[in-house]
C-alpha atoms as a PDB file:
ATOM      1  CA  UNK A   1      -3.105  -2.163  21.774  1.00  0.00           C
ATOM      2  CA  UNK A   2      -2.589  -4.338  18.565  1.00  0.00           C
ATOM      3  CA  UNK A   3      -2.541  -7.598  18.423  1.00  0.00           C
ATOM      4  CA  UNK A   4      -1.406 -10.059  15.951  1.00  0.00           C
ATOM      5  CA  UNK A   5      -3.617 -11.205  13.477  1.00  0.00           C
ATOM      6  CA  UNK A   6      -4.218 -14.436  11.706  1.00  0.00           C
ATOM      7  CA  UNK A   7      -5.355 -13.705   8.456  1.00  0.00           C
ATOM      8  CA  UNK A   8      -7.974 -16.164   6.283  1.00  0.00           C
ATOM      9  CA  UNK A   9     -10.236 -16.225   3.122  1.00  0.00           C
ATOM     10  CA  UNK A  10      -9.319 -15.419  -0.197  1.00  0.00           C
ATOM     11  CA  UNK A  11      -5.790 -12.780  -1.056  1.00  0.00           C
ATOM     12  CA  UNK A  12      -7.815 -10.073  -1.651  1.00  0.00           C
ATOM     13  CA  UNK A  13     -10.150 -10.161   1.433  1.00  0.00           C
ATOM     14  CA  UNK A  14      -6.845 -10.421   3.391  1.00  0.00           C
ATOM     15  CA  UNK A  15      -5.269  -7.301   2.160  1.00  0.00           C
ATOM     16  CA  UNK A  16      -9.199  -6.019   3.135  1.00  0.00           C
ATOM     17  CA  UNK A  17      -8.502  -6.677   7.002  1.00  0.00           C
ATOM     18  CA  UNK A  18      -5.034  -5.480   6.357  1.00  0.00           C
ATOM     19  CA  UNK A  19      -6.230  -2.100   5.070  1.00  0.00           C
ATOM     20  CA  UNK A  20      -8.930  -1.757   7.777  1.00  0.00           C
ATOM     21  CA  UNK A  21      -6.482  -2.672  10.140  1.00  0.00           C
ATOM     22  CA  UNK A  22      -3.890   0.040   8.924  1.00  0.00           C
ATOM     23  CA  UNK A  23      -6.518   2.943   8.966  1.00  0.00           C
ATOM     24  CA  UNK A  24      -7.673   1.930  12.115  1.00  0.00           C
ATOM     25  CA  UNK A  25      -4.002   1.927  13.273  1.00  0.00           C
ATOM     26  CA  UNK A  26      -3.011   5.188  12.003  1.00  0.00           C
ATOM     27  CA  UNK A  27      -6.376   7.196  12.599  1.00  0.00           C
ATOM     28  CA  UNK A  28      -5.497  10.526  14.618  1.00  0.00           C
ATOM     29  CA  UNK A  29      -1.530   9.950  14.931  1.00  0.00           C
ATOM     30  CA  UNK A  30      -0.300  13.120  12.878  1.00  0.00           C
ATOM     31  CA  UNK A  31       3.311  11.933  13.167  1.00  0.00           C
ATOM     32  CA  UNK A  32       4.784  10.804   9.970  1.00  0.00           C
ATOM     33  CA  UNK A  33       7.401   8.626  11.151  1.00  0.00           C
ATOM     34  CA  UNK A  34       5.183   6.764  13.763  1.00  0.00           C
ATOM     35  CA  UNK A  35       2.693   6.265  11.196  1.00  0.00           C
ATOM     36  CA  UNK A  36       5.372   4.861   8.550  1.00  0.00           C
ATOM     37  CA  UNK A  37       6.754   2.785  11.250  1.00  0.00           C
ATOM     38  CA  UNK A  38       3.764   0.861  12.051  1.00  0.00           C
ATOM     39  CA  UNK A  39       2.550   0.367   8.718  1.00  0.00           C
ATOM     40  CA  UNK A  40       6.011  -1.225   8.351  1.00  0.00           C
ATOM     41  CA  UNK A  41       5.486  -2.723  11.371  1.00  0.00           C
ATOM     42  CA  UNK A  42       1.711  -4.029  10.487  1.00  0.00           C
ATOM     43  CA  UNK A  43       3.115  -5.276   6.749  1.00  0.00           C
ATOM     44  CA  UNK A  44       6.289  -7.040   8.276  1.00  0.00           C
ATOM     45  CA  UNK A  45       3.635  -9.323  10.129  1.00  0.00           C
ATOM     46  CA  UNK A  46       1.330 -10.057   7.232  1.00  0.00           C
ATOM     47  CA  UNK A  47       3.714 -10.833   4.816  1.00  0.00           C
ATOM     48  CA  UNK A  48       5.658 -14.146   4.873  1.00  0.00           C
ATOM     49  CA  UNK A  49       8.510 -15.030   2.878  1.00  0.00           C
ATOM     50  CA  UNK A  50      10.016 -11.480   3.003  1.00  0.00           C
ATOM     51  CA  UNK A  51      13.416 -10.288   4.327  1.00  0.00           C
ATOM     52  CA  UNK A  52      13.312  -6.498   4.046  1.00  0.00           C
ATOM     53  CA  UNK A  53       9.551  -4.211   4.486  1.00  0.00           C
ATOM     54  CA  UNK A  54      10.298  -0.325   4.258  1.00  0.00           C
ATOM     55  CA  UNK A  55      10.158   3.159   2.727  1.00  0.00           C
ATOM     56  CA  UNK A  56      12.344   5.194   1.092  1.00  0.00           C
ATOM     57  CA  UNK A  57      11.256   8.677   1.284  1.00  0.00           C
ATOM     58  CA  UNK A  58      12.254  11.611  -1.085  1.00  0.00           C
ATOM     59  CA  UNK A  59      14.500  14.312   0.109  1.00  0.00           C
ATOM     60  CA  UNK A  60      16.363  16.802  -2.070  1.00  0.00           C
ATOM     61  CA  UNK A  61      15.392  15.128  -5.242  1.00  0.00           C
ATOM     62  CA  UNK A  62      16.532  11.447  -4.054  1.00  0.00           C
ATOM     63  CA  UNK A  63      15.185   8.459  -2.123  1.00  0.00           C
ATOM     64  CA  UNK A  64      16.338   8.258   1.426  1.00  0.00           C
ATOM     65  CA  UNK A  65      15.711   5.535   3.500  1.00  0.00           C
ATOM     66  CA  UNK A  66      12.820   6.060   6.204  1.00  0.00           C
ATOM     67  CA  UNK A  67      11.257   3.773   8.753  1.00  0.00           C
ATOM     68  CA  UNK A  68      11.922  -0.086   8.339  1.00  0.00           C
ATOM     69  CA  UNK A  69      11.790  -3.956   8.997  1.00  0.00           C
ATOM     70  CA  UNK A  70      14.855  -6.014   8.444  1.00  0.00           C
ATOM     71  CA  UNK A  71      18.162  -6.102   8.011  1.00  0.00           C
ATOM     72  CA  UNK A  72      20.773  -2.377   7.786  1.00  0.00           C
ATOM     73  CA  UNK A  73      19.848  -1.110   4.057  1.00  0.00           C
ATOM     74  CA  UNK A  74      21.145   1.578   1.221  1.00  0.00           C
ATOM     75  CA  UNK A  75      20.815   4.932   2.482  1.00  0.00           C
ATOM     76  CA  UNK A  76      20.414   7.228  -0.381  1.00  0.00           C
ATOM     77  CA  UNK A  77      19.034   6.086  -3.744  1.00  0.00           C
ATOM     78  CA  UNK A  78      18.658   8.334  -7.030  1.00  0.00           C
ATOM     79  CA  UNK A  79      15.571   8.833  -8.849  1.00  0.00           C
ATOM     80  CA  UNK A  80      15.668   6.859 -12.253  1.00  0.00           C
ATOM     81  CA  UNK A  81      17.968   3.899 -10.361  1.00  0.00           C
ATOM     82  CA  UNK A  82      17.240   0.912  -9.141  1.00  0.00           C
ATOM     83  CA  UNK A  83      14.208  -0.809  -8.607  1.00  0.00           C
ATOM     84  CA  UNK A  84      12.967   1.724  -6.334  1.00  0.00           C
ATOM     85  CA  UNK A  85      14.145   4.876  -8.349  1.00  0.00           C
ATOM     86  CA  UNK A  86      12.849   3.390 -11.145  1.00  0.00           C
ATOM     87  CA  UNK A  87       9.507   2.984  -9.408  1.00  0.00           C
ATOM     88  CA  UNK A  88       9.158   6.259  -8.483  1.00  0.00           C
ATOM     89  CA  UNK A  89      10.523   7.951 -11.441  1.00  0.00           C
ATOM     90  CA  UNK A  90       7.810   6.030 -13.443  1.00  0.00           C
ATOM     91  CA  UNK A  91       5.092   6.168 -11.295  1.00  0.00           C
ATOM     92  CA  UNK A  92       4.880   2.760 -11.509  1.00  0.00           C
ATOM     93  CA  UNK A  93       4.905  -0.567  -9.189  1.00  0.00           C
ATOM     94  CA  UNK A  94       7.824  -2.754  -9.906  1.00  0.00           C
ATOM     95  CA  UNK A  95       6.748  -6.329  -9.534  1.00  0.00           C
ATOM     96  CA  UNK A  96      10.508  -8.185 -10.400  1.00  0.00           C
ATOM     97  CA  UNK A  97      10.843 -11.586 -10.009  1.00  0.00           C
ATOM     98  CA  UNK A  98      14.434 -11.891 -10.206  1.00  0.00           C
ATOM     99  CA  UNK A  99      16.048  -8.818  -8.787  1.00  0.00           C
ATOM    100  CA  UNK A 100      19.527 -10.135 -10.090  1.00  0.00           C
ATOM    101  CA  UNK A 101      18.159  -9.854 -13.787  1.00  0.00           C
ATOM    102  CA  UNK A 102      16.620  -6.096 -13.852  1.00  0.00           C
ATOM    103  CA  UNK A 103      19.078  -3.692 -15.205  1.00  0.00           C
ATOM    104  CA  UNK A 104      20.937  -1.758 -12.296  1.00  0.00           C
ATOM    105  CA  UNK A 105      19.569  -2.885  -9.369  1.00  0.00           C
ATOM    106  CA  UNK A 106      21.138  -1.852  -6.223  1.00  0.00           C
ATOM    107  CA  UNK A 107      21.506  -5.240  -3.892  1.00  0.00           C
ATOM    108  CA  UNK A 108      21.509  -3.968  -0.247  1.00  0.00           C
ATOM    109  CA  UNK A 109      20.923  -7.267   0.983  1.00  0.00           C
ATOM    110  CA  UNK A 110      22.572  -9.977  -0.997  1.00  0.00           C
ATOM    111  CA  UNK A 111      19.762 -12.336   0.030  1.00  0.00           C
ATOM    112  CA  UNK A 112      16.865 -10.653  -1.628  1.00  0.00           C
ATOM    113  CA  UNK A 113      15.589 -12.307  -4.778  1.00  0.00           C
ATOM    114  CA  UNK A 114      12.776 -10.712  -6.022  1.00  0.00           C
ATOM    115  CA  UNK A 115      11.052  -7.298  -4.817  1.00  0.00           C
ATOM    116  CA  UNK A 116       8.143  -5.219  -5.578  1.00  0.00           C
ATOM    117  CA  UNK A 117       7.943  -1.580  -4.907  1.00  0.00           C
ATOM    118  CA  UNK A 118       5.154   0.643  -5.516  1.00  0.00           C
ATOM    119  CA  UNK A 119       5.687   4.400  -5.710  1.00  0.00           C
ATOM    120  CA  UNK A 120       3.707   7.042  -3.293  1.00  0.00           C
ATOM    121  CA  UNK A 121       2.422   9.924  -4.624  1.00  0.00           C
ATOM    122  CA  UNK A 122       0.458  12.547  -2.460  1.00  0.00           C
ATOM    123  CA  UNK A 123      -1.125  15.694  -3.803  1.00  0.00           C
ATOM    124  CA  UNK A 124       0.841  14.662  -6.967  1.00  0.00           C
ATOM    125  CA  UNK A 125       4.068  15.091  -5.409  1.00  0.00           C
ATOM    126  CA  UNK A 126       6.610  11.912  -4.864  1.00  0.00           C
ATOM    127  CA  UNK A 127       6.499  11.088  -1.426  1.00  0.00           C
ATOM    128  CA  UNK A 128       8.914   8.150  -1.436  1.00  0.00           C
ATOM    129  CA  UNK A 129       8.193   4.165  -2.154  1.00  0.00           C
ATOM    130  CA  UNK A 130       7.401   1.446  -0.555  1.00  0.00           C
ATOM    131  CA  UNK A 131      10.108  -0.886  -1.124  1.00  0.00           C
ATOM    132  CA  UNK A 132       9.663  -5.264   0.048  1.00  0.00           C
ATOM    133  CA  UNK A 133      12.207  -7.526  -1.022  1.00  0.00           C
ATOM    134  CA  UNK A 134      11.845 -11.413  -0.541  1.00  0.00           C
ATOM    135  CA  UNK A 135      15.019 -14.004  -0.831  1.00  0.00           C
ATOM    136  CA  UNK A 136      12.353 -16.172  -3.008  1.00  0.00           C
ATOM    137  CA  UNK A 137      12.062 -15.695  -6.685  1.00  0.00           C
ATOM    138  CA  UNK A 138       8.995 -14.842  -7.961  1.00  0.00           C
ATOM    139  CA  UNK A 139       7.553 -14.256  -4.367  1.00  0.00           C
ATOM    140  CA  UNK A 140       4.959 -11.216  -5.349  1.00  0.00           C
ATOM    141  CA  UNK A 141       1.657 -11.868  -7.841  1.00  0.00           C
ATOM    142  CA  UNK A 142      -0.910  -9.298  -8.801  1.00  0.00           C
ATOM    143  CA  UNK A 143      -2.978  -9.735  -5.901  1.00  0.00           C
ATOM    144  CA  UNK A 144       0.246  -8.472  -4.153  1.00  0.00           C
ATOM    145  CA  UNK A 145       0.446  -5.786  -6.256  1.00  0.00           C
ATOM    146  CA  UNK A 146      -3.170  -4.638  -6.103  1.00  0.00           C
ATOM    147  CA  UNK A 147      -3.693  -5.298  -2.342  1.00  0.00           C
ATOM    148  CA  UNK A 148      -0.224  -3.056  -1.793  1.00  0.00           C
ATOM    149  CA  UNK A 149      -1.123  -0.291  -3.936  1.00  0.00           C
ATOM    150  CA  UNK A 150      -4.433  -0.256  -1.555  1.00  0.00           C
ATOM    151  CA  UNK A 151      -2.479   0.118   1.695  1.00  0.00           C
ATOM    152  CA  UNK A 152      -0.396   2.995  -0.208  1.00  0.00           C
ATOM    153  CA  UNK A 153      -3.421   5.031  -0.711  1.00  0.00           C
ATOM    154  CA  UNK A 154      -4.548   3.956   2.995  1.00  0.00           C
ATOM    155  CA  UNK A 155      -1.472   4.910   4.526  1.00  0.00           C
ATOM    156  CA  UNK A 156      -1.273   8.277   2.220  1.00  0.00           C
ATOM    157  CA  UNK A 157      -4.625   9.678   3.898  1.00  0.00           C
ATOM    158  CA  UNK A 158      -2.691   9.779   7.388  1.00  0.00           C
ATOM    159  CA  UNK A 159       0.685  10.985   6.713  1.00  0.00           C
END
């Protein structure tokens, strides 16, 4: 049974217990969805000033939407558009602080304001994103960044 956590000491020793907590979450479930659904789950509760946690995953050469927290969201998205698209055609996390100022974003909730995204990559294959949008500007720092990118390669092992 999990329990909810309260998190203390510095960013990056937060995202630590986050990570340990995810692999300890995941270990032996097989199921991809479950798996994706928890760590959703799991970041939905550690993060604060977020309205939207989730993955897209890729299917037929575009990013559909998988297992989420928040509000009804854009379905399909093509690789090379959007924040996400442009994530995972890149290879590269988006960290935008204004979502409303990067070229062709796609706005499925008109309350998110800023967004990161970081792409997932497994046997060198795109897997999908994970996508978390925030209705602050400027919510998501480096230490976001860094301590996200950790739980991607955490929650890659088990899926």
């Amino acid at each position: 049974m999990f329990a909810t956590s309260t998190y203390s000491g510095t960013r990056e020793e937060q995202y630590n217990l986050l990570n340990k907590q995810l692999d300890a979450l995941l270990a032996g479930e097989p199921n991809r969805i479950a798996n994706l659904s928890n760590a959703s789950a799991l970041l939905g509760q550690f993060l604060d000033r977020i309205n939207w946690v989730g993955f897209y995953l890729m299917e037929d050469g575009e990013l559909v939407l998988g297992p989420f927290q928040g509000m009804p969201a854009c379905v399909r998205i093509p690789v090379g558009k959007g924040v996400c698209g442009t994530a995972i055609d890149k290879n590269e996390t988006m960290l935008i602080d204004d979502v409303h100022a990067f070229p062709g974003h796609i706005a499925c909730d008109a309350a998110s304001r800023s967004e990161i995204v970081v792409p997932l990559f497994k046997d060198g294959e795109a897997y999908g994103v994970l996508d978390i949008d925030s209705p602050e500007l400027a919510r998501f720092t480096d230490e976001d960044r860094t301590g996200l990118e950790k739980f991607a390669e955490t929650l890659l092992k088990h899926i």
